[in-house]
C-alpha atoms as a PDB file:
ATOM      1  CA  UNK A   1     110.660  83.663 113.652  1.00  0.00           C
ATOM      2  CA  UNK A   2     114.468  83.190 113.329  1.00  0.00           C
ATOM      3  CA  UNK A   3     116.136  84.765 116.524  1.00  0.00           C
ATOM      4  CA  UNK A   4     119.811  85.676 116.712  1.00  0.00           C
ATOM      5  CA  UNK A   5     122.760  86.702 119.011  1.00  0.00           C
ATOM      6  CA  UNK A   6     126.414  86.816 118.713  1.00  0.00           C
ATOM      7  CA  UNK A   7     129.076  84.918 120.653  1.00  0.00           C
ATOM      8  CA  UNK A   8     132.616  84.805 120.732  1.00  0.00           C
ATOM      9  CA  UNK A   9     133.082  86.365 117.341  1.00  0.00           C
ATOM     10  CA  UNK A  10     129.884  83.765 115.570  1.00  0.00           C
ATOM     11  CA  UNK A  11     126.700  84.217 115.268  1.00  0.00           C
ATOM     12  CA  UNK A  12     123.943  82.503 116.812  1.00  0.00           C
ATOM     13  CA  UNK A  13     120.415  81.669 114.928  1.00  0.00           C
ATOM     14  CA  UNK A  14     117.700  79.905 116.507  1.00  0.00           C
ATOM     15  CA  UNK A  15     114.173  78.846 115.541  1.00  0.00           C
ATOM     16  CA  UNK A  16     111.495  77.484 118.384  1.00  0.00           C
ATOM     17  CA  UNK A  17     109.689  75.150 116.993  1.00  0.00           C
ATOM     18  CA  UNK A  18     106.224  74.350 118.310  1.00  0.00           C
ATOM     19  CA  UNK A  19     105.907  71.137 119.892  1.00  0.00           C
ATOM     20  CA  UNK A  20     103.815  68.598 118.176  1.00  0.00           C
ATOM     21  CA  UNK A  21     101.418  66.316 120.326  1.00  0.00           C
ATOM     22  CA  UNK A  22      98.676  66.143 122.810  1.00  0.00           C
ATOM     23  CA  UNK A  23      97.800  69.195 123.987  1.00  0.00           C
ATOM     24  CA  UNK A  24      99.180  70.691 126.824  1.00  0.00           C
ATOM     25  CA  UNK A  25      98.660  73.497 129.834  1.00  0.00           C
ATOM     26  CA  UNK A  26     101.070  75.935 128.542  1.00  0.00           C
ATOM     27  CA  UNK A  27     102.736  75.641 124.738  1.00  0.00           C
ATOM     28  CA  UNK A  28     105.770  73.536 124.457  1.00  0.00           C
ATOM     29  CA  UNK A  29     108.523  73.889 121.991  1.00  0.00           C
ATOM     30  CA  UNK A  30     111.909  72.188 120.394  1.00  0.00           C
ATOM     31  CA  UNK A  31     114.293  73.986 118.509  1.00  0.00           C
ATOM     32  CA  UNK A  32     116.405  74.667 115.727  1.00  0.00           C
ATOM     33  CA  UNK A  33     119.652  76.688 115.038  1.00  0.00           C
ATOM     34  CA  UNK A  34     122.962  77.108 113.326  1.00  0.00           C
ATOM     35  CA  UNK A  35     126.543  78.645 113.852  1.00  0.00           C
ATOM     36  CA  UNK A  36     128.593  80.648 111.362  1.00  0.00           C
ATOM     37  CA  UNK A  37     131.228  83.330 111.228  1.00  0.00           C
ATOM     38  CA  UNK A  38     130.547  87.034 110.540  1.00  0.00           C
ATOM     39  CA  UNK A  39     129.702  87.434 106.956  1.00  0.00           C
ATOM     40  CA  UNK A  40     129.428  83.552 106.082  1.00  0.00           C
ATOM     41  CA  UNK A  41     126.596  82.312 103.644  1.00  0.00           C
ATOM     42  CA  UNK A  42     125.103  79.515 106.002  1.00  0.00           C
ATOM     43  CA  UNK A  43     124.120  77.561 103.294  1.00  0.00           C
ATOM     44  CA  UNK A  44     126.865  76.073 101.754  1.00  0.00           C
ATOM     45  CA  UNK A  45     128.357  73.383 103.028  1.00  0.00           C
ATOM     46  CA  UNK A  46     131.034  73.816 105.325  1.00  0.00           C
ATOM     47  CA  UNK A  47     130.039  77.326 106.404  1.00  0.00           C
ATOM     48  CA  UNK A  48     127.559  76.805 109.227  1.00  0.00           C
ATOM     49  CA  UNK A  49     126.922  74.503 111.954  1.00  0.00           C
ATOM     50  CA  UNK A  50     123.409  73.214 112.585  1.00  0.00           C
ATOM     51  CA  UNK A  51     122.072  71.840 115.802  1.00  0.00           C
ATOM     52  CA  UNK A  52     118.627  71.245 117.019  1.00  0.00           C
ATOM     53  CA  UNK A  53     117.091  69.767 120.134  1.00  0.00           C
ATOM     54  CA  UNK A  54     113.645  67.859 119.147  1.00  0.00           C
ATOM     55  CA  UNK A  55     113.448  65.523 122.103  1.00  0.00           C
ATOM     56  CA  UNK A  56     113.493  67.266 124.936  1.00  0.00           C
ATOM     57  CA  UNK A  57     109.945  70.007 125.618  1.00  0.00           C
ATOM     58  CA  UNK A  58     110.202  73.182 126.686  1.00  0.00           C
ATOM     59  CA  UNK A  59     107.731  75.556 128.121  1.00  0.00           C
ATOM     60  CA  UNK A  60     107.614  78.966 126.036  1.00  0.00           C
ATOM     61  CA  UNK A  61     108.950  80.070 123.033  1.00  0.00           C
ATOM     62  CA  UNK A  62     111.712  82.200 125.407  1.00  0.00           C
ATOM     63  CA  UNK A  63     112.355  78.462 127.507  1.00  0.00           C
ATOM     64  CA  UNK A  64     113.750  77.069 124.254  1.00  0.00           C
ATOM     65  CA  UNK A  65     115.516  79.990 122.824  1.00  0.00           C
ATOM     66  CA  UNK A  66     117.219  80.152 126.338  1.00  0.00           C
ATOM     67  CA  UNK A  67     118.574  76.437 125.895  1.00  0.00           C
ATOM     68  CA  UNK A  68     119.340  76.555 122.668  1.00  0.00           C
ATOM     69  CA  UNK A  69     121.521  79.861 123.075  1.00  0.00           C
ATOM     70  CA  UNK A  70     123.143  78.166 126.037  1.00  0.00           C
ATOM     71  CA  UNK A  71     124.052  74.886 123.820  1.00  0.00           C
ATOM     72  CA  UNK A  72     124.885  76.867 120.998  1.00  0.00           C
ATOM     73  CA  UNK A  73     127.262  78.703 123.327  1.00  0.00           C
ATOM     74  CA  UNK A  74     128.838  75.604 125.175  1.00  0.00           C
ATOM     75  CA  UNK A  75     129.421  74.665 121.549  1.00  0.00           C
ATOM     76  CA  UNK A  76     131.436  77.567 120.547  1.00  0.00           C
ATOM     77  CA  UNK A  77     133.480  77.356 123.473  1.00  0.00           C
ATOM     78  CA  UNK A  78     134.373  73.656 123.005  1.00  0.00           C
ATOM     79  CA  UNK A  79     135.615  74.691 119.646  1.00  0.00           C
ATOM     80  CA  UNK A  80     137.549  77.659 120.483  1.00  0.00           C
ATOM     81  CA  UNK A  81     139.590  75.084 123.130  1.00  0.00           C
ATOM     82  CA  UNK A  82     139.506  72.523 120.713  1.00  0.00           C
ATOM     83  CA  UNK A  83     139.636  73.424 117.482  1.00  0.00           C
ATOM     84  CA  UNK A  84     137.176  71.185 116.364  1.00  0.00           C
ATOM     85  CA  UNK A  85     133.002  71.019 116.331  1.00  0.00           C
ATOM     86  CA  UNK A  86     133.024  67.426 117.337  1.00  0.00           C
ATOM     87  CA  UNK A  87     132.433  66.706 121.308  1.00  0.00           C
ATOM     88  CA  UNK A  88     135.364  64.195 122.573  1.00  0.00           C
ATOM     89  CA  UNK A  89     134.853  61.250 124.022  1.00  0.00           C
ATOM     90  CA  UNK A  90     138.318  60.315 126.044  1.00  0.00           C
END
């Protein structure tokens, strides 16, 4: 199920996504998510973000909602000092 929170004046969405592969002690996941304004239709181009981590395993559902909420955030507040999605390379 789709999980949200709000940051900074966006919205946060999130998806953990159940890991695929041998099996394991306790359930590992990856996620999904996207970034919008208030009010925006995330599905035309231009009007969300998307991100996703699918290499990295976490442990729990809550694990990778927890890191995907913290890179969604570090990604907001790159672009509020910014001004742009892209991370710099100087």
């Amino acid at each position: 199920m789709w999980d949200h929170t709000e940051h900074e004046g966006f919205e946060i969405w999130v998806l953990p996504i159940p890991a695929f592969g041998p099996r394991s002690p306790e359930p590992l996941f990856h996620y999904s998510g996207y970034i919008c304004r208030h009010g925006a239709d995330a599905h035309l181009e231009g009007q969300s973000i998307r991100f996703h981590d699918m290499m990295r395993n976490f442990t729990g559902a809550d694990s990778a909602l927890d890191a995907a909420y913290a890179d969604a955030r570090k990604r907001i507040d790159r672009f509020r000092a910014n001004g742009s999605w892209a991370e710099r390379v100087d």
